[in-house]
Protein backbone atom coordinates (compact mmCIF):
# COMPACT_ATOMS: atom_id res chain seq x y z
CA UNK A 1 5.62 -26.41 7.24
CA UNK A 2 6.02 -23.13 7.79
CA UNK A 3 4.52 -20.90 5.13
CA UNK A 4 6.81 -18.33 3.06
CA UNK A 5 6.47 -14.77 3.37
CA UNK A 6 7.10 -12.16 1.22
CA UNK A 7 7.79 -8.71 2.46
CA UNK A 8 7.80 -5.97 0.21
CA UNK A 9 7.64 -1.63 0.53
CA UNK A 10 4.47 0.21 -0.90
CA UNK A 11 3.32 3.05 -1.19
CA UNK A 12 1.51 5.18 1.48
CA UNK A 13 -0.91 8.02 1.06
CA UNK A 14 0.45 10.35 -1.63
CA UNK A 15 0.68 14.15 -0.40
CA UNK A 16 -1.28 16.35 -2.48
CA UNK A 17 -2.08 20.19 -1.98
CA UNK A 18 1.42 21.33 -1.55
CA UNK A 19 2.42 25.32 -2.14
CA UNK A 20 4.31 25.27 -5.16
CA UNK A 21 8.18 25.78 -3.92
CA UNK A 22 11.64 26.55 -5.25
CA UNK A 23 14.65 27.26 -3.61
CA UNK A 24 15.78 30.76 -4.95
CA UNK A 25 19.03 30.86 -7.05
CA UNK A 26 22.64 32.07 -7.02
CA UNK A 27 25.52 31.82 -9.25
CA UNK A 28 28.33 29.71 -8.27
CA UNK A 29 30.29 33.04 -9.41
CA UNK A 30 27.70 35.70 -6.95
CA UNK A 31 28.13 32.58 -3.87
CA UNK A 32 31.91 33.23 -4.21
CA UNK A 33 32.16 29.61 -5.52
CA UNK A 34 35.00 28.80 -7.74
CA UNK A 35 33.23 26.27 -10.43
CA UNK A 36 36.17 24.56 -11.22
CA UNK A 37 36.55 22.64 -7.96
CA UNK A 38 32.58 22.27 -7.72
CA UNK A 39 33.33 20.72 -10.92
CA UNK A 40 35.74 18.47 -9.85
CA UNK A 41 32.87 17.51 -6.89
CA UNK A 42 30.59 16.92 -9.58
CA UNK A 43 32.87 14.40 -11.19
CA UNK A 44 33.44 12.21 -8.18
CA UNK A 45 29.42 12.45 -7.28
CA UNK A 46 28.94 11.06 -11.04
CA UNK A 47 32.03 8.28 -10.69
CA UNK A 48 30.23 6.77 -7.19
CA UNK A 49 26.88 6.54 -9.52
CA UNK A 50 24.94 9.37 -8.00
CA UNK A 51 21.50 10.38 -9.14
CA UNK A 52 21.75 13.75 -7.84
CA UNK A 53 24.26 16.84 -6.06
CA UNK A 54 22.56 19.80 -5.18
CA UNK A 55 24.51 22.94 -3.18
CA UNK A 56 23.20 25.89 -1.92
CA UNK A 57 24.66 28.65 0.05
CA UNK A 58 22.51 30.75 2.44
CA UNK A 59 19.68 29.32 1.66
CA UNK A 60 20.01 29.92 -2.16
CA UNK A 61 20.53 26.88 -4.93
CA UNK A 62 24.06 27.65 -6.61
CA UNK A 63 24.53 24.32 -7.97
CA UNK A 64 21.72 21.63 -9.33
CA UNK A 65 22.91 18.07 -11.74
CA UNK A 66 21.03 14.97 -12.24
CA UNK A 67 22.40 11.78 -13.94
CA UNK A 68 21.06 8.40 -15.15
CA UNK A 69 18.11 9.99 -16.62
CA UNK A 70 17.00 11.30 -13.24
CA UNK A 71 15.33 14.96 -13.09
CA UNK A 72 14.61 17.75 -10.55
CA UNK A 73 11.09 16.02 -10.13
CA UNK A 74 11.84 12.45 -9.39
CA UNK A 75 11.58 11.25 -5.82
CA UNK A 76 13.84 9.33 -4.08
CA UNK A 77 13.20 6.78 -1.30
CA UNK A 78 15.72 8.27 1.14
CA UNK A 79 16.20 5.12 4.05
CA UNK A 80 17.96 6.16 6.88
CA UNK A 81 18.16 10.12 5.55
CA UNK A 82 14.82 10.45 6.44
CA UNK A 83 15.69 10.74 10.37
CA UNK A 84 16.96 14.20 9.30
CA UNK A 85 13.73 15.21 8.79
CA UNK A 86 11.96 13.02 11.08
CA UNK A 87 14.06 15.00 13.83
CA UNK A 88 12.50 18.21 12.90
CA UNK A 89 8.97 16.36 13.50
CA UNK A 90 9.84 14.77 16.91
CA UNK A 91 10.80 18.97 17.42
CA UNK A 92 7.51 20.40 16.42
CA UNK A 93 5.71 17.49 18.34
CA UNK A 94 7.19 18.82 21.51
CA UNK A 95 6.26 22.53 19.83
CA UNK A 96 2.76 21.35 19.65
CA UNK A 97 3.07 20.10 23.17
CA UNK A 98 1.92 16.58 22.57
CA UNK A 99 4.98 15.63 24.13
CA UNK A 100 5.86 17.59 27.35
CA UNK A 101 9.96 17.68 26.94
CA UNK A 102 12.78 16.20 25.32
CA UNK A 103 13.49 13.74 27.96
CA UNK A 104 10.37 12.39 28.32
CA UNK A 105 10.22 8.60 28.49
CA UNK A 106 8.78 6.82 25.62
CA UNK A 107 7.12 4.52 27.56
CA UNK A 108 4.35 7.30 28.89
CA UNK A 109 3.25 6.58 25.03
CA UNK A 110 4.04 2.86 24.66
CA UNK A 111 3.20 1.13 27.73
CA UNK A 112 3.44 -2.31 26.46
CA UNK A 113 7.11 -1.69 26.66
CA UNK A 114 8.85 -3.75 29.22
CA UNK A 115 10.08 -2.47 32.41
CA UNK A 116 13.40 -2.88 31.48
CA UNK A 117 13.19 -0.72 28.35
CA UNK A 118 11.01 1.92 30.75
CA UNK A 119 14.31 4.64 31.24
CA UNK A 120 14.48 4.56 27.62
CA UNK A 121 13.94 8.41 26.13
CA UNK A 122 13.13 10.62 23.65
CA UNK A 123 16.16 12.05 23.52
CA UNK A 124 18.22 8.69 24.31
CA UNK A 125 16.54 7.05 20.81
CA UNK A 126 17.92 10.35 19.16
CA UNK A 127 21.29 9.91 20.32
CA UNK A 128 21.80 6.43 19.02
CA UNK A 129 22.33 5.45 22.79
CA UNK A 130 19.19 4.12 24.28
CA UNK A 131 21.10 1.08 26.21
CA UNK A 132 19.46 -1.75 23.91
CA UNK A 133 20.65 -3.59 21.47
CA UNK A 134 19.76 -3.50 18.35
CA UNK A 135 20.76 -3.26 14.68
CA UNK A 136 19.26 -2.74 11.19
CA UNK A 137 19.89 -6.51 10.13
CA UNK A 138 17.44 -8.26 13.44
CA UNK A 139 14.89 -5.19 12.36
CA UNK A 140 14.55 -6.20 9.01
CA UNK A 141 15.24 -10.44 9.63
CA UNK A 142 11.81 -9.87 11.93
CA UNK A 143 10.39 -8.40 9.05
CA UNK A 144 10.97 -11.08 7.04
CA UNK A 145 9.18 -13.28 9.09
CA UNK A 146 6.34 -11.19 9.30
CA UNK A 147 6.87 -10.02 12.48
CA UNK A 148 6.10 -6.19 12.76
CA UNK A 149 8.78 -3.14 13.68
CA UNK A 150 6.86 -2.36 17.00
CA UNK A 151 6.98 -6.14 18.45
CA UNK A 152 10.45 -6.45 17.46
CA UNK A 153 11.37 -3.20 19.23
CA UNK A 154 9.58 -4.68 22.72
CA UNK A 155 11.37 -7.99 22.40
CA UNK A 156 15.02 -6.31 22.60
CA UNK A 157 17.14 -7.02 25.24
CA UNK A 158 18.71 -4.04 27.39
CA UNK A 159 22.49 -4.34 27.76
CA UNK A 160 23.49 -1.20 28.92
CA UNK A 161 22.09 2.08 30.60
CA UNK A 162 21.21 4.57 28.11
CA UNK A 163 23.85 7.06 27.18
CA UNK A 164 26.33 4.62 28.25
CA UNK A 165 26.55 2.79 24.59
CA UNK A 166 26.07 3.60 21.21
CA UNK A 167 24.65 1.46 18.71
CA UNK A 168 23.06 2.28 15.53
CA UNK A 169 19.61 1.98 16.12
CA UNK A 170 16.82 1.17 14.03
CA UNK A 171 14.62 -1.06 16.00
CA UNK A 172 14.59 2.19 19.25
CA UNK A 173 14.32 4.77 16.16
CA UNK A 174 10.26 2.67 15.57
CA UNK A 175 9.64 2.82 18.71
CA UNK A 176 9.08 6.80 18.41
CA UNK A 177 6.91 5.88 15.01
CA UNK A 178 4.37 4.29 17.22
CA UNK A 179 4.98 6.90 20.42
CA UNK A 180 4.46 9.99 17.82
CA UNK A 181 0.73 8.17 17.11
CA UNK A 182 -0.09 7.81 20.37
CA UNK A 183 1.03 10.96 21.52
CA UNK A 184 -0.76 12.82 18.91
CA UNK A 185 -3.86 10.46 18.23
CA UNK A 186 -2.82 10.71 14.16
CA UNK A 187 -1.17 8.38 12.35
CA UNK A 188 2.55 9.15 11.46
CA UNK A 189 1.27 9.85 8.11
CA UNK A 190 -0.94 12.40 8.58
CA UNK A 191 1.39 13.98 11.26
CA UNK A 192 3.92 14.47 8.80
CA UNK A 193 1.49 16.03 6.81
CA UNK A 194 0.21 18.49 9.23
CA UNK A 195 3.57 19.43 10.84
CA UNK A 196 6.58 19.44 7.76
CA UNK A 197 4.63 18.35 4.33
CA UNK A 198 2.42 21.49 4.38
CA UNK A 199 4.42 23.93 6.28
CA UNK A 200 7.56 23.77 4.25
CA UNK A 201 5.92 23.14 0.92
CA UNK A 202 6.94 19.76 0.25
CA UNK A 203 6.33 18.70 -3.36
CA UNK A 204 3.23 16.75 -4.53
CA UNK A 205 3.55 13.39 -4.33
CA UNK A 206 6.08 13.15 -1.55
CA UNK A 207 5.18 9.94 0.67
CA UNK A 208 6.15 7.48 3.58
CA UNK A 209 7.15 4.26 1.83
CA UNK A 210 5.40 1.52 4.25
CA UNK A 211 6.60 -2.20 4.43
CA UNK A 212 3.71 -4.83 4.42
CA UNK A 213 4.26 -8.52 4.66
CA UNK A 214 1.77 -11.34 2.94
CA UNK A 215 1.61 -15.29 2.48
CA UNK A 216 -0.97 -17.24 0.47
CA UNK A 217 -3.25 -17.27 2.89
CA UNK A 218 -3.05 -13.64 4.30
CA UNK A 219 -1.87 -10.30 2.23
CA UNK A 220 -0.68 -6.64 3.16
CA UNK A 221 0.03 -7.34 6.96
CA UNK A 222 1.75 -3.75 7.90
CA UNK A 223 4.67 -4.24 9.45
CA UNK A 224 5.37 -0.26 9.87
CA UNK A 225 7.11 2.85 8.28
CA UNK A 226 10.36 2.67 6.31
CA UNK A 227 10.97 6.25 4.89
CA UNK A 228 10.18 9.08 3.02
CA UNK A 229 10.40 9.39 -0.82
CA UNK A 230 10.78 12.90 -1.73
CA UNK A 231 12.71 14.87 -4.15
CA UNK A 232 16.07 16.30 -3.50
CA UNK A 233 15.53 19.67 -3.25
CA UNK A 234 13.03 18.88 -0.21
CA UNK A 235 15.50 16.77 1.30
CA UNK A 236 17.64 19.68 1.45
CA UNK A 237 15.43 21.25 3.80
CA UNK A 238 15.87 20.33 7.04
CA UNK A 239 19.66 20.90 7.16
CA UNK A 240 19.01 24.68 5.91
CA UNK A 241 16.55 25.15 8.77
CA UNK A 242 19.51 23.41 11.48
CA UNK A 243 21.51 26.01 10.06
CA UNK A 244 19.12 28.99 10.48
CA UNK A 245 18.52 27.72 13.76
CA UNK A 246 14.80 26.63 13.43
CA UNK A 247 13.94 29.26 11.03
CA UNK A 248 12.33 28.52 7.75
CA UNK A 249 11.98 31.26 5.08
CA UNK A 250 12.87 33.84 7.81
CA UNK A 251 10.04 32.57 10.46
CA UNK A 252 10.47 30.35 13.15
CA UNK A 253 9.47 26.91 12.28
CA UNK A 254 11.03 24.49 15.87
CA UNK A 255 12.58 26.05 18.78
CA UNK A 256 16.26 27.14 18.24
CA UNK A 257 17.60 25.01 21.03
CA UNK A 258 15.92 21.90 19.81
CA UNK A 259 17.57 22.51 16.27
CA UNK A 260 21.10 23.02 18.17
CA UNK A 261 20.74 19.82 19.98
CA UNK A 262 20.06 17.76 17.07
CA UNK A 263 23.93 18.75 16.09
CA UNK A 264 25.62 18.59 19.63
CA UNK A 265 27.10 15.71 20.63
CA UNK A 266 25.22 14.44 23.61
CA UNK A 267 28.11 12.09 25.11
CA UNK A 268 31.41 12.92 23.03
CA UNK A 269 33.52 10.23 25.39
CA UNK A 270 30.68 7.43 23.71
CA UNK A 271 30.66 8.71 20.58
CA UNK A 272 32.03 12.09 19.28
CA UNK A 273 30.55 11.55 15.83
CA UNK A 274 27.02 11.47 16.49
CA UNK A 275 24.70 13.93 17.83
CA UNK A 276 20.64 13.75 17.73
CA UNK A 277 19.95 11.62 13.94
CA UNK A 278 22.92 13.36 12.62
CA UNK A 279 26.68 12.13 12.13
CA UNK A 280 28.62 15.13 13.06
CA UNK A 281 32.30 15.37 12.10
CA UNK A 282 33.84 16.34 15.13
CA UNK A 283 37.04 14.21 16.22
CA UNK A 284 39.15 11.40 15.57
CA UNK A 285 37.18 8.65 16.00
CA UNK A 286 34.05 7.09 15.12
CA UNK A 287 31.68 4.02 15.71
CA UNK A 288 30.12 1.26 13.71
CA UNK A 289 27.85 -1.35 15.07
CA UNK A 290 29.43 -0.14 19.07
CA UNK A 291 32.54 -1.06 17.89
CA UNK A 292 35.51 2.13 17.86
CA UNK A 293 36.83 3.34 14.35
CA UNK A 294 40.04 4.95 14.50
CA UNK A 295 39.90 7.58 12.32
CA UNK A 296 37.32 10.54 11.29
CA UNK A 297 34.45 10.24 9.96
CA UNK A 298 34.73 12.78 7.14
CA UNK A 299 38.33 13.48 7.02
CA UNK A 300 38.98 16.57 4.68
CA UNK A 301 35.83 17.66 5.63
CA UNK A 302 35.34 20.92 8.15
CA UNK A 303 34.83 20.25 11.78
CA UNK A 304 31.25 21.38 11.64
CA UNK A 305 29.95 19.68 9.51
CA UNK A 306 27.04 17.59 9.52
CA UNK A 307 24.70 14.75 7.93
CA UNK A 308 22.45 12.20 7.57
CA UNK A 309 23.31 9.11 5.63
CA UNK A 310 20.63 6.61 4.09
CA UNK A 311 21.34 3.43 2.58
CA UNK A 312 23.25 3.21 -1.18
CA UNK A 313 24.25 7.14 0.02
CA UNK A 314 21.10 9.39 0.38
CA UNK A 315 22.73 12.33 1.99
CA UNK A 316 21.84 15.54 3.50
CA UNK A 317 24.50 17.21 4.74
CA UNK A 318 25.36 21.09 6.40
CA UNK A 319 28.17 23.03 6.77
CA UNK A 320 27.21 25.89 9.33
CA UNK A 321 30.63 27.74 9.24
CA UNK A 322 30.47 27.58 4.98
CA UNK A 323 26.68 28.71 4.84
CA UNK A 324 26.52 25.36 3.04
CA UNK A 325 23.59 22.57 2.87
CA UNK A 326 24.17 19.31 0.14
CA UNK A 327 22.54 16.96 -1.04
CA UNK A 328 23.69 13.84 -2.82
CA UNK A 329 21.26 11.08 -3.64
CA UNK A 330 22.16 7.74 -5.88
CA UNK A 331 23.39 4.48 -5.08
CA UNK A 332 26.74 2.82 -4.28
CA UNK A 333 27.89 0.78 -2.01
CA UNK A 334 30.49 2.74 0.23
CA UNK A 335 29.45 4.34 3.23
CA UNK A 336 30.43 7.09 5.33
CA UNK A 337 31.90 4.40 7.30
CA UNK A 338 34.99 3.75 4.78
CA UNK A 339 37.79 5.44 5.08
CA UNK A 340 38.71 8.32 3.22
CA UNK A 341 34.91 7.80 1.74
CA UNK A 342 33.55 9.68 -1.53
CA UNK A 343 31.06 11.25 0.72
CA UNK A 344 34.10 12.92 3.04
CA UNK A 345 35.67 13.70 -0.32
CA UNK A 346 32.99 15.10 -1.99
CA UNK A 347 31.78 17.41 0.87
CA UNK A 348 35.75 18.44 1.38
CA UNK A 349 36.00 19.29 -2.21
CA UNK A 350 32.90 21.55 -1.81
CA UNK A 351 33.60 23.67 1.31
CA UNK A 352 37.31 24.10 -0.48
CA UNK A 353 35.84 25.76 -3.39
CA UNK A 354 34.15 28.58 -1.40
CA UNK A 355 36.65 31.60 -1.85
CA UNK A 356 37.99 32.97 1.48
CA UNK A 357 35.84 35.89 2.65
């Protein structure tokens, strides 16, 4: 009889040693914000149970509200937002030159991969389109069974070339966990440290969340990383520096072009709402689980805009044409993926309220 397993998310090494940090402030009134309609944001963030809606325009906070007994200090486990972020590392691991370009194949890292998985990319992963199939659900069923994110990842089948498909990706999106280590010869937690905890003064106590499986006879088996918990106004961060174009308090912090790429759409006749671990809002139709969605992604919402979307709606989004970067963390159970979705509503309502310049 098989023995049961219990998976659960801990902890991992807490960051201390951070610079203290804060955004510097605006009125809504000196951002040319009318606060009525921000208000009217506000009120359908707080009726789709958000913890927290930040704004800031050029790179200064305008806007800052907490509910359910949630502060500016709390951090929040952000799921799939933290590719946003984890983009801007893959970036400054190329910077660093412990991966030699974009395209490289992830296999130079992770040979165990099989052959058929060997044209798989760097930049492939990022695009959602690495030819394999794979989806959240089989990531997290292996878990269950105490089978770890890496050997689930080798064990996909390949069903297309890469760039020819889309698919949502979680199991390819490990993969570059375990190539980042190997590339680098750190783990991914102390890489995060070195290249985005310390250099854009995240707050103390920011951490990867790890998932660990155990049965009666064996405990804390790792299984590998599930995200970042970090407070809002450091989630914020990476779309202000996609905006500035890889700056970061006026200094360059990854290489323009990277930080461009990660908002282009790599194959718009695939999928013309996803770039490089961002959903970009760029046309009039979008896809869930490879299959076609008739409609926009974030209708209401401008063109340009883009974001990253974690489970129960932890969202980082940017507005380059609006100056704009929000940030919306909480819990509810409508996605990005519903039509007409409070996230598409909310981020509409915001860009309206910016007066015309």
């Amino acid at each position: 009889m098989a023995e049961d397993i219990l998976v659960s998310n801990q902890p991992g090494t807490i960051f201390y040693g951070g610079r203290q940090f804060s955004w510097p402030t605006a009125t809504l009134e000196a951002a040319k914000i009318d606060p009525m309609i921000v208000d009217v944001a506000a009120s359908i963030a707080e009726r789709y149970n958000s913890d927290s809606l930040l704004i800031l325009r050029h790179g200064k906070l305008v806007y800052e509200q907490y509910w359910n007994e949630r502060v500016a200090t709390d951090f929040q486990q952000t799921y799939s937002g933290t590719k946003s972020i984890f983009s801007l590392l893959v970036g400054r691991v190329i910077q660093q030159g412990y991966v030699e370009h974009f395209d490289q194949k992830v296999r130079d890292f992770v040979p165990e991969m099989p052959k058929s998985q060997g044209q798989v990319t760097f930049q492939n992963i990022l695009a959602m389109m690495p030819g394999t199939l794979n989806v959240t659900a089989e990531v997290e069923g292996a878990s269950a069974q105490g089978i770890t994110h890496l050997d689930t990842a080798l064990t996909r089948e390949v069903v297309a070339l890469p760039f020819a498909r889309y698919s949502y990706n979680n199991s390819a999106y490990r993969l570059l966990h375990t190539a980042l280590e190997r590339a680098s010869g750190k783990t991914l937690e102390d890489l995060t440290v070195e290249e985005i905890f310390e250099p854009l003064s995240f707050s103390e106590g920011t951490h990867w969340v790890l998932k660990y499986a155990s049965t009666q006879k064996k405990s804390d088996v790792f299984l590998g990383y599930q995200s970042i918990k970090m407070t809002p106004t450091d989630f914020a961060k990476s779309a202000q520096i996609i905006i500035d174009h890889g700056n970061w308090q006026g200094k360059p912090f990854v290489d323009p072009n990277y930080t461009n790429n990660l908002i282009k759409v790599q194959r718009p006749e695939v999928n013309p709402s996803f770039a490089l671990f961002h959903h970009i809002n760029g046309d009039a139709f979008c896809q869930m689980d490879g299959k076609k969605i008739p409609y926009k992604l974030l209708p209401g919402a401008p063109d340009d805009t883009f974001l990253m979307y974690g489970n129960g709606g932890q969202v980082v989004a940017g507005i380059p044409s609006k100056g704009l970067v929000v940030v919306r963390t909480g819990n509810h159970e409508e996605t990005i993926y519903h039509k007409n979705n409070f996230i598409a509503r909310l981020l509409g309502k915001i860009a309206a309220s910016i007066a015309k310049e």
